[in-house]
Protein backbone atom coordinates (compact mmCIF):
# COMPACT_ATOMS: atom_id res chain seq x y z
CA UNK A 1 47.83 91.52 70.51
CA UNK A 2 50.16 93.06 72.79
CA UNK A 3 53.51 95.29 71.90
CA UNK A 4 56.73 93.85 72.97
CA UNK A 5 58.90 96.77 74.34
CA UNK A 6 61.62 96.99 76.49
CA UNK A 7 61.52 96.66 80.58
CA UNK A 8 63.18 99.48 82.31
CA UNK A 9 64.48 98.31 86.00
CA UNK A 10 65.02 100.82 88.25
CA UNK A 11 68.21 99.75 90.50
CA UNK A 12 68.15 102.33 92.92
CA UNK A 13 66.26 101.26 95.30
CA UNK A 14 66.92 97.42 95.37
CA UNK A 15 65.06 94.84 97.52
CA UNK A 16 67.26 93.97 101.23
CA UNK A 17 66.92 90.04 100.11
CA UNK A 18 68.84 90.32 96.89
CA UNK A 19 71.61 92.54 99.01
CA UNK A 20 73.45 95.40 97.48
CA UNK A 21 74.91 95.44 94.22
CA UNK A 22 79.00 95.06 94.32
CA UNK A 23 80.87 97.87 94.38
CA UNK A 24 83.66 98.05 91.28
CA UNK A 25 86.82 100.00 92.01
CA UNK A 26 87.38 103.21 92.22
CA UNK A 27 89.57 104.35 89.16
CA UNK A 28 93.41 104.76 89.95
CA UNK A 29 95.80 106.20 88.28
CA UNK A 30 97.49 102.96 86.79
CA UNK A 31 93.75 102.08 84.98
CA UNK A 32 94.28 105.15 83.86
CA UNK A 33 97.88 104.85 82.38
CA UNK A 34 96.56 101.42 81.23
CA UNK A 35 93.81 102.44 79.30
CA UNK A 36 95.66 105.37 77.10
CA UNK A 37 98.41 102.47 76.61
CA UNK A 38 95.57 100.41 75.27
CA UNK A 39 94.55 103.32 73.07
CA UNK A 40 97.61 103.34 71.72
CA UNK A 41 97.99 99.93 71.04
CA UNK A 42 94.76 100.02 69.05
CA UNK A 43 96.17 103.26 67.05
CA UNK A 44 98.96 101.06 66.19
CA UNK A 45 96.91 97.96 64.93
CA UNK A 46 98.29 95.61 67.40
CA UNK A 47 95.18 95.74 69.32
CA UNK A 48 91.50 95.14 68.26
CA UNK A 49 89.12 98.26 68.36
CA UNK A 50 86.71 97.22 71.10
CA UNK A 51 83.91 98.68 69.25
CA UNK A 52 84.18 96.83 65.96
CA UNK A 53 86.68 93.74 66.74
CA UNK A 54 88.82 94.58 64.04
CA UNK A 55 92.50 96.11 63.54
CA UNK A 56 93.35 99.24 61.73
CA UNK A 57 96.06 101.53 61.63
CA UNK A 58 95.62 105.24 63.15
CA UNK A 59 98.79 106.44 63.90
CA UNK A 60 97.41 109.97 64.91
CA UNK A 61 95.34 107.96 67.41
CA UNK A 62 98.68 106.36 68.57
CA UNK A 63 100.42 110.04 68.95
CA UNK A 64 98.03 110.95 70.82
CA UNK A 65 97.52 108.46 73.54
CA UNK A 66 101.44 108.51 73.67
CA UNK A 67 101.55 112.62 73.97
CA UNK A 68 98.79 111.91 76.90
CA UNK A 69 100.98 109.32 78.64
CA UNK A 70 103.84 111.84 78.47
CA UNK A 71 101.20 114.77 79.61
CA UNK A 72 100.07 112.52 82.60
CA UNK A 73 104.35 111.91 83.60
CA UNK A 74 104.80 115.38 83.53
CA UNK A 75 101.50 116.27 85.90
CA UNK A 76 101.34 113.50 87.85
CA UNK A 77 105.60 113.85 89.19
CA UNK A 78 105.70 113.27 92.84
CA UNK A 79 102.46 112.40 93.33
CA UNK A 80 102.75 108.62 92.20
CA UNK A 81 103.15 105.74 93.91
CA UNK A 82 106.64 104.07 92.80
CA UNK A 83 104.49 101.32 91.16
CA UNK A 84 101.97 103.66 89.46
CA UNK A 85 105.72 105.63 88.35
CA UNK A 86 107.30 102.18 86.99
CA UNK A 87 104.03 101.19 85.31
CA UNK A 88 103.37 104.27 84.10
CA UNK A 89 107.43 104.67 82.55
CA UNK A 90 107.62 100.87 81.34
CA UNK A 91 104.09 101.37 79.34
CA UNK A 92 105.54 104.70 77.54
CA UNK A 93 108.37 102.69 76.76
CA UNK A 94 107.24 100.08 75.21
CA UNK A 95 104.19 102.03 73.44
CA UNK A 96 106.85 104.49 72.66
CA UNK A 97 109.15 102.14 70.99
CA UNK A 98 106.18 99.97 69.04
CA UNK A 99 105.26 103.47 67.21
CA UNK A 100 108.39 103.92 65.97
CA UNK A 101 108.60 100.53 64.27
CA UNK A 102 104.95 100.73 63.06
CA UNK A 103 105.95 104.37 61.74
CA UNK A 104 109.08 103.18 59.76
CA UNK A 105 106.86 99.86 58.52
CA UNK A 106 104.01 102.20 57.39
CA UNK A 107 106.46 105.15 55.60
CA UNK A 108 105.42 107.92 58.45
C-alpha cells in the first residue's frame, strides 16, 4: 500500500502551452496606506481578523496602525501622488476618528 503525501510543483520553469503565469501588481503606496487602515480597523473590532474570522478588540493594535499611517504622512510628503495624499489623509481620518469612539465606548 502506497503513502499519500503531498505533490510539490515546481512553477519556475512552466510549459510554453499553458503560457506564463499573470503578473499581480506591483505594490503602491495606496495598498499600502490601505492595508495599515485595514489593520486598524481589525484593532478596533469593526473588521474580522483574516486569520481567525472573528472580531476582537486590540486597541494597541489600532494605535499602532494609526501611529504608522501618521509615520508614512510624515515620510512620504512630496513624494505622493495627490490621490495617494487624499487617500492616504481621508483613511487617517476616518480610522482616526473610529478610535476615539471605540476608546470612549471601551473606558480607554
Amino acid at each position: 500500500m502506497e503513502e499519500e503525501g503531498f505533490k510539490v510543483t515546481d512553477r519556475r520553469h512552466r510549459d510554453a502551452a499553458s503560457g506564463p503565469e499573470p503578473k499581480a501588481d506591483p505594490p503602491d503606496l495606496s495598498s499600502v496606506f490601505v492595508m495599515f487602515a485595514s489593520w486598524a480597523l481589525i484593532g478596533l473590532g469593526e473588521a474580522p481578523d483574516p486569520a481567525t474570522g472573528q472580531r476582537g478588540l486590540d486597541l494597541p493594535q489600532a494605535r499602532d496602525a494609526i501611529e504608522t499611517l501618521r509615520l508614512l504622512r510624515e515620510k512620504t510628503a512630496g513624494n505622493r501622488t495627490e490621490p495617494e495624499s487624499r487617500l492616504l489623509e481621508e483613511l487617517l481620518y476616518d480610522v482616526q476618528m473610529r478610535y476615539v469612539r471605540v476608546a470612549k465606548t471601551a473606558g480607554g
